[in-house]
Protein backbone atom coordinates (compact mmCIF):
# COMPACT_ATOMS: atom_id res chain seq x y z
CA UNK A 1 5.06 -43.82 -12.73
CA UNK A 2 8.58 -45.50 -12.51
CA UNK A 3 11.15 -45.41 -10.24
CA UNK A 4 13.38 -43.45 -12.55
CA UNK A 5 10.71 -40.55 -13.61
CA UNK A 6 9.65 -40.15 -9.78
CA UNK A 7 13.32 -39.41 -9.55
CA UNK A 8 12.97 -37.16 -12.16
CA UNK A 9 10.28 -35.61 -11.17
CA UNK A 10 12.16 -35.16 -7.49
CA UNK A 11 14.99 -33.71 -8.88
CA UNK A 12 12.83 -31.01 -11.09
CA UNK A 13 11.30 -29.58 -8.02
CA UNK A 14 14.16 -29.51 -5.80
CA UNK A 15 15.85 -27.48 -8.71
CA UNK A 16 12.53 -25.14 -8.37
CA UNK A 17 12.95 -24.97 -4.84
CA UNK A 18 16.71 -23.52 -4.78
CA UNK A 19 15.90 -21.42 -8.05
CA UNK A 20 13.60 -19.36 -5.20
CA UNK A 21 15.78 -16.51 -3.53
CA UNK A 22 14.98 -15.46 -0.25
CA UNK A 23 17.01 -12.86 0.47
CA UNK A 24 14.53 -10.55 1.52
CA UNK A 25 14.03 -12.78 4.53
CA UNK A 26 17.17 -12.81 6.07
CA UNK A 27 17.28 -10.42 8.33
CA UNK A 28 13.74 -12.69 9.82
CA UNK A 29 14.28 -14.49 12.93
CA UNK A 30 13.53 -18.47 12.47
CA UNK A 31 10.59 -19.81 13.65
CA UNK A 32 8.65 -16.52 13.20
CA UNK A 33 5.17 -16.33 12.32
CA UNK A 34 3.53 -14.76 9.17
CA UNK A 35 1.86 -11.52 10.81
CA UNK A 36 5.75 -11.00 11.72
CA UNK A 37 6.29 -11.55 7.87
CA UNK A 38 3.63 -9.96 6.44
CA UNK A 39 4.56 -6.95 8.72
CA UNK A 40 8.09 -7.08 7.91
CA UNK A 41 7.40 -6.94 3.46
CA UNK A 42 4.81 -3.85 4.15
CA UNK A 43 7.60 -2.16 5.86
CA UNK A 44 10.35 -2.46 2.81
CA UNK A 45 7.84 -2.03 0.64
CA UNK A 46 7.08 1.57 2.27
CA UNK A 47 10.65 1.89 2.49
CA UNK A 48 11.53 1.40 -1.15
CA UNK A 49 8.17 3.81 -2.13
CA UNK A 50 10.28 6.42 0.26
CA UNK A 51 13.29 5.99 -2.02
């Protein structure tokens, strides 16, 4: 692979990256762990059901 289609290749999943929202963990505190998140999308998700 060469130098410039590495680059390319960088820049393609960067692009992926920041095409990702993550909205719906905002409201998460940093550094928390994933029993905290999966605890966290089970609660919206019973919350939009409710609605």
């Amino acid at each position: 692979m060469t130098e410039q289609e590495h680059k390319q290749e960088t820049d393609a999943q960067r692009d992926d990256e920041q095409d990702v929202s993550t909205d719906h963990l905002d409201d998460m505190e940093d550094g928390c762990g994933c029993a905290e998140v999966w605890e966290h999308m089970s609660e919206r998700r019973e919350d939009a059901a409710d609605d």
